[in-house]
N, C-alpha and C. Protein backbone atom coordinates (compact mmCIF):
# COMPACT_ATOMS: atom_id res chain seq x y z
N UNK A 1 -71.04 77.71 -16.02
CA UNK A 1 -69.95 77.31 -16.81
C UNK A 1 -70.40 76.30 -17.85
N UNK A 2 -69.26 76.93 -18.75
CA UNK A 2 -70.10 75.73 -19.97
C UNK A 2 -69.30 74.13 -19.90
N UNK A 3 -69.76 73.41 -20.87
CA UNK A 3 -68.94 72.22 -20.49
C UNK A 3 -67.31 72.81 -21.48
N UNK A 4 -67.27 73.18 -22.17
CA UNK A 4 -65.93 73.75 -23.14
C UNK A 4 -65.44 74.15 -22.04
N UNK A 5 -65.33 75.16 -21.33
CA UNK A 5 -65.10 75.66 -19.90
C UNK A 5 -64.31 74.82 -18.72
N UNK A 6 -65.00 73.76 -18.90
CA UNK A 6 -64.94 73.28 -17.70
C UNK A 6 -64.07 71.93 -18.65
N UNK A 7 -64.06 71.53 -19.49
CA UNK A 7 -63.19 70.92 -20.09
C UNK A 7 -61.79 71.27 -20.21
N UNK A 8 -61.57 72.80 -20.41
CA UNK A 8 -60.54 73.43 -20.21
C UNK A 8 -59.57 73.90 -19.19
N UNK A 9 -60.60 73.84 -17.86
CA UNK A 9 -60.12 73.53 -16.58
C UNK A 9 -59.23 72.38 -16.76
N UNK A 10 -60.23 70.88 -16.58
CA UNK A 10 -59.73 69.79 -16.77
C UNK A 10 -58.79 69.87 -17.08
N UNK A 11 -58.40 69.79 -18.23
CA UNK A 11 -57.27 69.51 -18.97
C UNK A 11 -56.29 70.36 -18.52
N UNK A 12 -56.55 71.79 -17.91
CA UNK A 12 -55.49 72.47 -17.57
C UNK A 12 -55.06 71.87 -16.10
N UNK A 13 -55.93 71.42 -15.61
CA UNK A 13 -55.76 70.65 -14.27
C UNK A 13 -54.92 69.47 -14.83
N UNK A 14 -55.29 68.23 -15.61
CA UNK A 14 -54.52 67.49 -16.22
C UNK A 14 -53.23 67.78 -16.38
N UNK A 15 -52.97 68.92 -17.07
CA UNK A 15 -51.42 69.38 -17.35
C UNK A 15 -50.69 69.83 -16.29
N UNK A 16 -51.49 70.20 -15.33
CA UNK A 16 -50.42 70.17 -14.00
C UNK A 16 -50.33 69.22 -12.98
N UNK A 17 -50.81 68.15 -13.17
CA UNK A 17 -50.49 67.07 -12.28
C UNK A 17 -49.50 66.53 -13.46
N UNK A 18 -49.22 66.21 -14.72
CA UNK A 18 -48.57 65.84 -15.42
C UNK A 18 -47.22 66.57 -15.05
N UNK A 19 -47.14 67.85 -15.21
CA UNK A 19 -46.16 68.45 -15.04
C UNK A 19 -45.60 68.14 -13.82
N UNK A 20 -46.91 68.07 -12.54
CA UNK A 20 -45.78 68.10 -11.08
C UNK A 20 -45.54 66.54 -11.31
N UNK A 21 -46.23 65.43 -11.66
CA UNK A 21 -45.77 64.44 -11.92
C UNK A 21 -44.33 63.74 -12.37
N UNK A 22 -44.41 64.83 -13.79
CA UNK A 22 -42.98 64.71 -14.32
C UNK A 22 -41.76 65.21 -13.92
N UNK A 23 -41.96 66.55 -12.84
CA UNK A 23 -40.94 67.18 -12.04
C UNK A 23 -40.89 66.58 -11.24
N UNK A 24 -41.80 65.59 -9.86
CA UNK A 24 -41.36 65.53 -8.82
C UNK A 24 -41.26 64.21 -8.45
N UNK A 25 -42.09 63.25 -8.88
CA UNK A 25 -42.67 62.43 -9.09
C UNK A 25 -42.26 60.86 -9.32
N UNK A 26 -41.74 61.20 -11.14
CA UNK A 26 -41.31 60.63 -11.87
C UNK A 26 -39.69 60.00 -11.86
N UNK A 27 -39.11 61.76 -11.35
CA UNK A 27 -37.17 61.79 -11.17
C UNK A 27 -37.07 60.20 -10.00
N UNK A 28 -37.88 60.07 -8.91
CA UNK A 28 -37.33 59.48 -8.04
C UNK A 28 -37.90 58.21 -8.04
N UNK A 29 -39.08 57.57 -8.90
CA UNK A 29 -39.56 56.13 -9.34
C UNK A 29 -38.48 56.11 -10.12
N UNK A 30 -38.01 56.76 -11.21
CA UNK A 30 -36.97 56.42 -12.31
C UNK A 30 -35.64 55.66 -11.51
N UNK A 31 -35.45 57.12 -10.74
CA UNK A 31 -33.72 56.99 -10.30
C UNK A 31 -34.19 55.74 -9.48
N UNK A 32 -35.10 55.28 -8.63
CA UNK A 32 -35.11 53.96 -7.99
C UNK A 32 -35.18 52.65 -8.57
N UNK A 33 -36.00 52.82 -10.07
CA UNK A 33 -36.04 51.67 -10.88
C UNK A 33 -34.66 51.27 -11.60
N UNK A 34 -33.73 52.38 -11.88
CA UNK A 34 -32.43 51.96 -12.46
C UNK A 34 -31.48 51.45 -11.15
N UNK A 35 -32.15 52.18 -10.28
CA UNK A 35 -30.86 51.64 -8.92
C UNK A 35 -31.09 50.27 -8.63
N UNK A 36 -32.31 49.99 -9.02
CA UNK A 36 -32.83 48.35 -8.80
C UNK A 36 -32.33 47.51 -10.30
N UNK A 37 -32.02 48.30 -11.13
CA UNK A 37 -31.64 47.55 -12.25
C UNK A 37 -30.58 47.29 -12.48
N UNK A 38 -29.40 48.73 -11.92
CA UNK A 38 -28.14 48.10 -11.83
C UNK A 38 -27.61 47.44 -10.35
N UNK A 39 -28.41 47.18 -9.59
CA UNK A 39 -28.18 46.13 -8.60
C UNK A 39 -28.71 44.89 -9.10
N UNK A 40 -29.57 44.51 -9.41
CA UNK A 40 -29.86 43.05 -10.06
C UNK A 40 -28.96 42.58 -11.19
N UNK A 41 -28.39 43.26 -12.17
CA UNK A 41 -27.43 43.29 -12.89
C UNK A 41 -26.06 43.07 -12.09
N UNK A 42 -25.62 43.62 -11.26
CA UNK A 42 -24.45 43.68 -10.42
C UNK A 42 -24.44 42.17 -9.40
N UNK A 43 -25.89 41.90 -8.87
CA UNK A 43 -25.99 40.53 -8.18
C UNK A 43 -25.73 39.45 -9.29
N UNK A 44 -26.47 39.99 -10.73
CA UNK A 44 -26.48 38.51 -11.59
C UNK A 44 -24.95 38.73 -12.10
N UNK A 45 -23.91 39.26 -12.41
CA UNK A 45 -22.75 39.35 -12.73
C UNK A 45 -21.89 38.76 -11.65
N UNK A 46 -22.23 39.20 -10.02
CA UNK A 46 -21.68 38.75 -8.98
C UNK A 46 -21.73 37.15 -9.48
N UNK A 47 -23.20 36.86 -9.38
CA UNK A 47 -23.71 35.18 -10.01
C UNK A 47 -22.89 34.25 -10.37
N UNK A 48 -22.49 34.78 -11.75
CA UNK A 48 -22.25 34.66 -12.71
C UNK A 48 -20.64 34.45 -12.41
N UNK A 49 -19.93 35.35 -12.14
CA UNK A 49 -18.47 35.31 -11.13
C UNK A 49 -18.57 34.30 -10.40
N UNK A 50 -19.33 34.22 -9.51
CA UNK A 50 -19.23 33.00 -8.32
C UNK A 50 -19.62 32.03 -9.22
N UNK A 51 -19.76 31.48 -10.20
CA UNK A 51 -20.21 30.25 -10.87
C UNK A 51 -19.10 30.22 -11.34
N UNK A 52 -18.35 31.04 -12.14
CA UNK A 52 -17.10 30.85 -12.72
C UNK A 52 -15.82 30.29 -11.53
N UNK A 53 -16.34 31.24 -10.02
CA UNK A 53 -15.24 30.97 -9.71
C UNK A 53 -15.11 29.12 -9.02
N UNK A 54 -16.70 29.09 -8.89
CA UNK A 54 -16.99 27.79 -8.19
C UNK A 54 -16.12 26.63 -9.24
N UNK A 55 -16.63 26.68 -10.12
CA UNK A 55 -16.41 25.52 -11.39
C UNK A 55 -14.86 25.91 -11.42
N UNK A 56 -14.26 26.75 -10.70
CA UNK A 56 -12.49 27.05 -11.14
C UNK A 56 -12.20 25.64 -10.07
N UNK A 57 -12.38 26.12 -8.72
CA UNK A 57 -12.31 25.87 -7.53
C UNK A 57 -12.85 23.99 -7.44
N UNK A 58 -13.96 23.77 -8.56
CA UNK A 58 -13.95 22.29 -8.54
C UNK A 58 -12.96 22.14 -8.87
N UNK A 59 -12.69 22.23 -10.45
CA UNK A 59 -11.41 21.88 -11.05
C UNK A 59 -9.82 22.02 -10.26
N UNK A 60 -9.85 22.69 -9.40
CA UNK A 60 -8.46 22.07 -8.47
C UNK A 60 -8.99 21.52 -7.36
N UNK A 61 -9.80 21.50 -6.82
CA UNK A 61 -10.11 20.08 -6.34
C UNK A 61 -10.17 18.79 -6.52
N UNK A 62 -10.65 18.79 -7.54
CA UNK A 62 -10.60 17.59 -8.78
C UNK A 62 -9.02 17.16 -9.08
N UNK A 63 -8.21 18.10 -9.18
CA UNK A 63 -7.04 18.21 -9.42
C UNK A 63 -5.77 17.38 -8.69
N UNK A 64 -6.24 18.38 -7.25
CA UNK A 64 -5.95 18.02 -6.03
C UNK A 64 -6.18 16.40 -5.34
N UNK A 65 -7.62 15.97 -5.84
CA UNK A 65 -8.35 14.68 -5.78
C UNK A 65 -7.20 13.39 -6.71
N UNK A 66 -7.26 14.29 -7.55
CA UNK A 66 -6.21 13.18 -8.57
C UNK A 66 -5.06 12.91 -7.75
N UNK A 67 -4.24 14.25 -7.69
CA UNK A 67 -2.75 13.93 -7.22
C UNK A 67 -2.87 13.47 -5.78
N UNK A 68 -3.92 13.48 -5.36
CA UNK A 68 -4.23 12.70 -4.14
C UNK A 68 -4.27 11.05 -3.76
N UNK A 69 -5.21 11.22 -5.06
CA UNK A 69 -5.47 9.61 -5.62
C UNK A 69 -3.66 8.38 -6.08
N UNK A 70 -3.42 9.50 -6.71
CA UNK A 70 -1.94 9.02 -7.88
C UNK A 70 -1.13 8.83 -6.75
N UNK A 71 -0.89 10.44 -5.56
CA UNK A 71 0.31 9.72 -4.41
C UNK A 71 -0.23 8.89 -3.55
N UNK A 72 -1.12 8.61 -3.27
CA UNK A 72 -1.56 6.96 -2.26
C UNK A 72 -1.50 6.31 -3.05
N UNK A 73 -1.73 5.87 -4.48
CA UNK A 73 -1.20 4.76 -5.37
C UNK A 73 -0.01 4.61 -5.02
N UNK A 74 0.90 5.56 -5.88
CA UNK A 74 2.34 5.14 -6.00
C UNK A 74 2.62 4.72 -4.28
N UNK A 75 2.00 5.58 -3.22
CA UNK A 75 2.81 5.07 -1.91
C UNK A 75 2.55 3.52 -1.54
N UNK A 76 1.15 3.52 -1.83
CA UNK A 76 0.72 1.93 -1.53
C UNK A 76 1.78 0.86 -2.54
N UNK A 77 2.33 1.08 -3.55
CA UNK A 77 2.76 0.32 -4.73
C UNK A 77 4.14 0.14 -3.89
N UNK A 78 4.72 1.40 -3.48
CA UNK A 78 5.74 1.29 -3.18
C UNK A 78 6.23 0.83 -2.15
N UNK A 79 5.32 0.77 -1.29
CA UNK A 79 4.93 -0.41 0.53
C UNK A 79 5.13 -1.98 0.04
N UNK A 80 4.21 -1.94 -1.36
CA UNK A 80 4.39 -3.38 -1.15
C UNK A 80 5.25 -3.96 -2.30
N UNK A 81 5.62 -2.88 -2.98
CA UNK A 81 7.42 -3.59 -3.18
C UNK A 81 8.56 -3.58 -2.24
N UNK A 82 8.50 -2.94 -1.51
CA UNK A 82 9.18 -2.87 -0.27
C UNK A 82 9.01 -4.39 0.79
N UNK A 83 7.53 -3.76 1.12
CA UNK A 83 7.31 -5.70 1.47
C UNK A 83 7.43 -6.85 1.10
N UNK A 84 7.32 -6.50 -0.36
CA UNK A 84 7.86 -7.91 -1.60
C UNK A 84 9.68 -8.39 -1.39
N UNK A 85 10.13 -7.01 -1.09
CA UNK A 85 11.22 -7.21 -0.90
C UNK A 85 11.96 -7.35 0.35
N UNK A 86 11.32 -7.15 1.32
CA UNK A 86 11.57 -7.66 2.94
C UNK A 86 11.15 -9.68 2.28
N UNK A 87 10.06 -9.93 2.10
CA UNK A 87 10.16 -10.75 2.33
C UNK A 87 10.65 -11.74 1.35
N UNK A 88 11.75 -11.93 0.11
CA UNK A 88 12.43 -12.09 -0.32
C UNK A 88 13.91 -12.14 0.34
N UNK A 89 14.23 -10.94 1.25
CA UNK A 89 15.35 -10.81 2.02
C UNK A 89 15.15 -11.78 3.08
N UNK A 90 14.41 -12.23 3.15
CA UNK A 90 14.18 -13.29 4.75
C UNK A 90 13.88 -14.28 4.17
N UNK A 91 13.40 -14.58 3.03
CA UNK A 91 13.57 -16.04 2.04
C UNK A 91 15.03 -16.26 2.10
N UNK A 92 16.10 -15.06 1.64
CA UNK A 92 17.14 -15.28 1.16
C UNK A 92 17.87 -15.85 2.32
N UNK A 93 17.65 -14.96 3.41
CA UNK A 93 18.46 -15.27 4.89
C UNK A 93 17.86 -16.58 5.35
N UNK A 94 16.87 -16.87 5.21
CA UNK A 94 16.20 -18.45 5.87
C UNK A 94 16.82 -19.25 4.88
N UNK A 95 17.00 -19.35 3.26
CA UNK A 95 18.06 -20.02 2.89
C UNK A 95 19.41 -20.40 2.79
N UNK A 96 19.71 -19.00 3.31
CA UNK A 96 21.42 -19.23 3.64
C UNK A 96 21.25 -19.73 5.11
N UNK A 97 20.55 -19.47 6.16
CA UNK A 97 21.41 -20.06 6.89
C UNK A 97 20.38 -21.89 7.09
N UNK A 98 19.56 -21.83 6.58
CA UNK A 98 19.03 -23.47 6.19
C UNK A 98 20.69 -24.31 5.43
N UNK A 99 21.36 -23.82 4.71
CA UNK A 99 22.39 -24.07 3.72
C UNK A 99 23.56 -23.89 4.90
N UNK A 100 23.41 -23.28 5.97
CA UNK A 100 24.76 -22.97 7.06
C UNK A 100 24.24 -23.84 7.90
N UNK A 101 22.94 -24.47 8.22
CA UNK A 101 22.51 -25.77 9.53
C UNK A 101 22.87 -26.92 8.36
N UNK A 102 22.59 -27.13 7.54
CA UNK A 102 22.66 -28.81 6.75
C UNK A 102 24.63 -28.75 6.51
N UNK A 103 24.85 -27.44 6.18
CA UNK A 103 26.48 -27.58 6.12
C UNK A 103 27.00 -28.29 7.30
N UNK A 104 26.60 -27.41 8.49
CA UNK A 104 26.98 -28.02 10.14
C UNK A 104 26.69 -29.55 10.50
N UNK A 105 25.41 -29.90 10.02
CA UNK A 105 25.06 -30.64 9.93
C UNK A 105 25.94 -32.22 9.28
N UNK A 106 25.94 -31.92 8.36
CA UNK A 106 27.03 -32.59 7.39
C UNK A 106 28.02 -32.84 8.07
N UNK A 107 28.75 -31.59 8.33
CA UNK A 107 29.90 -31.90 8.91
C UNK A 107 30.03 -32.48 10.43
N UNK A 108 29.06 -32.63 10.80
CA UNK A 108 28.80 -33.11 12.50
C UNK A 108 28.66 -34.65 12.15
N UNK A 109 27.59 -34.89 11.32
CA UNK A 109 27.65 -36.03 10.63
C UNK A 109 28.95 -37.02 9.87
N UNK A 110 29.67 -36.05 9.45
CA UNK A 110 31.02 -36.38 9.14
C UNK A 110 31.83 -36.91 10.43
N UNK A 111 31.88 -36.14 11.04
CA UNK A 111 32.85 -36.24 12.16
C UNK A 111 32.13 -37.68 13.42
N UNK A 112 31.03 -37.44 13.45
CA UNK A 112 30.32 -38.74 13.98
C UNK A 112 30.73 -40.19 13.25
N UNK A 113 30.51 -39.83 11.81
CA UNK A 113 30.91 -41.23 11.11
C UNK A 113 32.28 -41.63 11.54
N UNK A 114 32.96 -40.21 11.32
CA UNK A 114 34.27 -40.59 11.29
C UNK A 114 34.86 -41.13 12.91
N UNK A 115 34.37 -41.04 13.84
CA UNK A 115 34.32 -41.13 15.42
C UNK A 115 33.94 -42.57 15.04
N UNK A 116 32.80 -43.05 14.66
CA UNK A 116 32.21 -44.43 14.71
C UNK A 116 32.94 -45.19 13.85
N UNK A 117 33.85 -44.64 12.69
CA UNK A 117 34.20 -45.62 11.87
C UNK A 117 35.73 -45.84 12.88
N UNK A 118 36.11 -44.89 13.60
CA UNK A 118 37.57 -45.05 14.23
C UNK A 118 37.23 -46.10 15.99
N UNK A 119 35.88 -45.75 15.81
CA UNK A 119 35.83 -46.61 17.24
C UNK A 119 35.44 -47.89 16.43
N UNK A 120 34.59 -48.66 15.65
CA UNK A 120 34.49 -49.71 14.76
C UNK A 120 36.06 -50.30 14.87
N UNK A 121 36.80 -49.59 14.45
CA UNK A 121 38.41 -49.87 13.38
C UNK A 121 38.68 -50.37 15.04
N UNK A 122 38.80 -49.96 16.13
CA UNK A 122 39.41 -50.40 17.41
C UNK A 122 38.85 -51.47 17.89
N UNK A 123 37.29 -51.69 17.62
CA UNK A 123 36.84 -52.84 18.44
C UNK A 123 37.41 -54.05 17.45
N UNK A 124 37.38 -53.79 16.18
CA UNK A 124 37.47 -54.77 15.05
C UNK A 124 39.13 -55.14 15.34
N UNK A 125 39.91 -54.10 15.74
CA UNK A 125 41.24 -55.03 15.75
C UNK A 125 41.37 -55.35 17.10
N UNK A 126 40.54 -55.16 18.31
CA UNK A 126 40.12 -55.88 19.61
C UNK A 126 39.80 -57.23 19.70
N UNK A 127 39.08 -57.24 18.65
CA UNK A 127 38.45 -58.73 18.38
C UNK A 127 39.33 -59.43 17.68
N UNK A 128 40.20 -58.56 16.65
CA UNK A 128 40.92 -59.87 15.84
C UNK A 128 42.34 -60.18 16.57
N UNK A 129 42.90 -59.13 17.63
CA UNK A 129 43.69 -59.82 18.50
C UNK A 129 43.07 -60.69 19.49
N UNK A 130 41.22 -60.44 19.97
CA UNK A 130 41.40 -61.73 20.81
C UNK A 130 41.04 -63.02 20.10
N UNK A 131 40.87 -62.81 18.72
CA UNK A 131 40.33 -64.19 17.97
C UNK A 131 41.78 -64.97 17.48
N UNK A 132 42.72 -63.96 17.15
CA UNK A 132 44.14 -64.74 17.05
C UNK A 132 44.80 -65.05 18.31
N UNK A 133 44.27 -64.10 19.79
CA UNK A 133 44.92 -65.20 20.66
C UNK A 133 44.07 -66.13 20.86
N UNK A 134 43.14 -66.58 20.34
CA UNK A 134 41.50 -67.65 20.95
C UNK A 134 42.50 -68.60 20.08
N UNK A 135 43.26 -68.57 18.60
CA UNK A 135 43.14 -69.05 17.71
C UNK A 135 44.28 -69.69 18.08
N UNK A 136 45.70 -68.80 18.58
CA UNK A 136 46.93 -69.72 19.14
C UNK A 136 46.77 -70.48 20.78
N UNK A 137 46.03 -70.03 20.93
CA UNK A 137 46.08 -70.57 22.74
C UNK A 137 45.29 -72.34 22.09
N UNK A 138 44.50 -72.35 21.61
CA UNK A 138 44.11 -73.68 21.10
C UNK A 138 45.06 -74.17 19.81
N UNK A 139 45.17 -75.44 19.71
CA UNK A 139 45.61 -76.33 18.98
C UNK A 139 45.25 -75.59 16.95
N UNK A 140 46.39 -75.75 16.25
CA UNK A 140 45.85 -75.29 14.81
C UNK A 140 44.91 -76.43 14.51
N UNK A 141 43.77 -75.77 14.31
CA UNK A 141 43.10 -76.98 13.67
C UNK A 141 41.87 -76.40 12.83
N UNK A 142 41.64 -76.78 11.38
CA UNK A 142 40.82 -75.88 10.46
C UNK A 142 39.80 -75.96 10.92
N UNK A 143 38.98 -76.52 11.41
CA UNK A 143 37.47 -76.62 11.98
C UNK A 143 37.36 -75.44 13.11
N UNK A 144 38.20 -75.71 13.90
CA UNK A 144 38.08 -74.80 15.00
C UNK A 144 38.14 -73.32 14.62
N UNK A 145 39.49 -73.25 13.90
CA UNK A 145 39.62 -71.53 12.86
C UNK A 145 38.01 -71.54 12.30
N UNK A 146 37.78 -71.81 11.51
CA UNK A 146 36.77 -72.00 11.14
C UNK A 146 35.35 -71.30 11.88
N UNK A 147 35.41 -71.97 12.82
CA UNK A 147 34.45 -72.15 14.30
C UNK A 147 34.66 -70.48 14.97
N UNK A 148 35.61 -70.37 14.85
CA UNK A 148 36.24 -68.70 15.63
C UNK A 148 36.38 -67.83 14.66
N UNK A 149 36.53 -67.56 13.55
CA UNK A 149 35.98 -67.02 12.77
C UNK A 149 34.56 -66.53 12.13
N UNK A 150 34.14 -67.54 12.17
CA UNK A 150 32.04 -67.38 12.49
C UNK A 150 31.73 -66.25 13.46
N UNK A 151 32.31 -67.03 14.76
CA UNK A 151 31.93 -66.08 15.62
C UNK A 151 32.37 -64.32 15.69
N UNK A 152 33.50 -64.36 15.41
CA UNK A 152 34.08 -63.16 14.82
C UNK A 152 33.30 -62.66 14.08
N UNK A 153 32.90 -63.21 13.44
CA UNK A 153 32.23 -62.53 12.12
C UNK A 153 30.83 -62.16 12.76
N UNK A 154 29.94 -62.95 13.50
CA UNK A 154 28.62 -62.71 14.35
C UNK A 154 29.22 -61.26 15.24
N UNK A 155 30.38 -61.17 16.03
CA UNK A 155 30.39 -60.19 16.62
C UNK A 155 30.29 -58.70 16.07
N UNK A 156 30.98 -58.98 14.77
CA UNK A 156 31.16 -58.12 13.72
C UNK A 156 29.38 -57.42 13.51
């Protein structure tokens, strides 16, 4: 055989591994390389979704975080105006009835004076009937008035 010959083999050999290549070969690297292409495509879109949906999902959390934040504010604010105002109400009541003991007071005080000024008024005209009978049972005489009167007045 010549080499032209045997070149022509070749190549005819060449053309049929090409051919069974391209018939049998080729169909099922292809169809596997696109099945791998639209799955990596389909994972990075999945991706891509779950990133969108993540960053949704912060944002009402975040959301949620706020109105979380805002109602323990306002509740705390509103505890301690509440407490501001309990204890204002028990200022108010410890002043009224501070203002209902000094009233009682007063008036106990009143009524004491008035007890001491009415027992005073009895001993005082006790004494001045026994200093006017001290005064007639002895002789009129200005020294002596005088003299019993002092003492009156010391008892006083």
């Amino acid at each position: 055989m010549s080499i032209t010959g045997t070149l022509i083999v070749q190549m005819i050999v060449f053309l049929i591994l090409v051919w069974f290549t391209m018939k049998f070969v080729w169909p099922p690297i292809t169809a596997a390389l696109d099945e791998r292409a639209s799955k990596i495509a389909a994972g990075l879109s999945a991706a891509d979704k779950a990133k969108s949906d993540l960053a949704v999902a912060n944002q009402r959390v975040e959301q949620q975080l706020s109105a979380a934040r805002n109602d323990a504010a306002k509740r705390l604010a509103d505890a301690e105006r509440l407490a501001q105002q309990l204890v204002e109400e028990a200022k108010s009541k410890a002043t009224e009835e501070g203002a209902k003991i000094i009233a009682a007071a007063k008036v106990e005080a009143a009524q004491e004076s008035s007890k001491a000024r009415d027992t005073l008024r009895e001993q005082v005209a006790g004494l001045a009937v026994k200093g006017a009978e001290a005064i007639l049972r002895r002789e009129v005489n200005a020294d002596v008035h005088a003299e019993l009167l002092g003492r009156l007045k010391a008892e006083l």
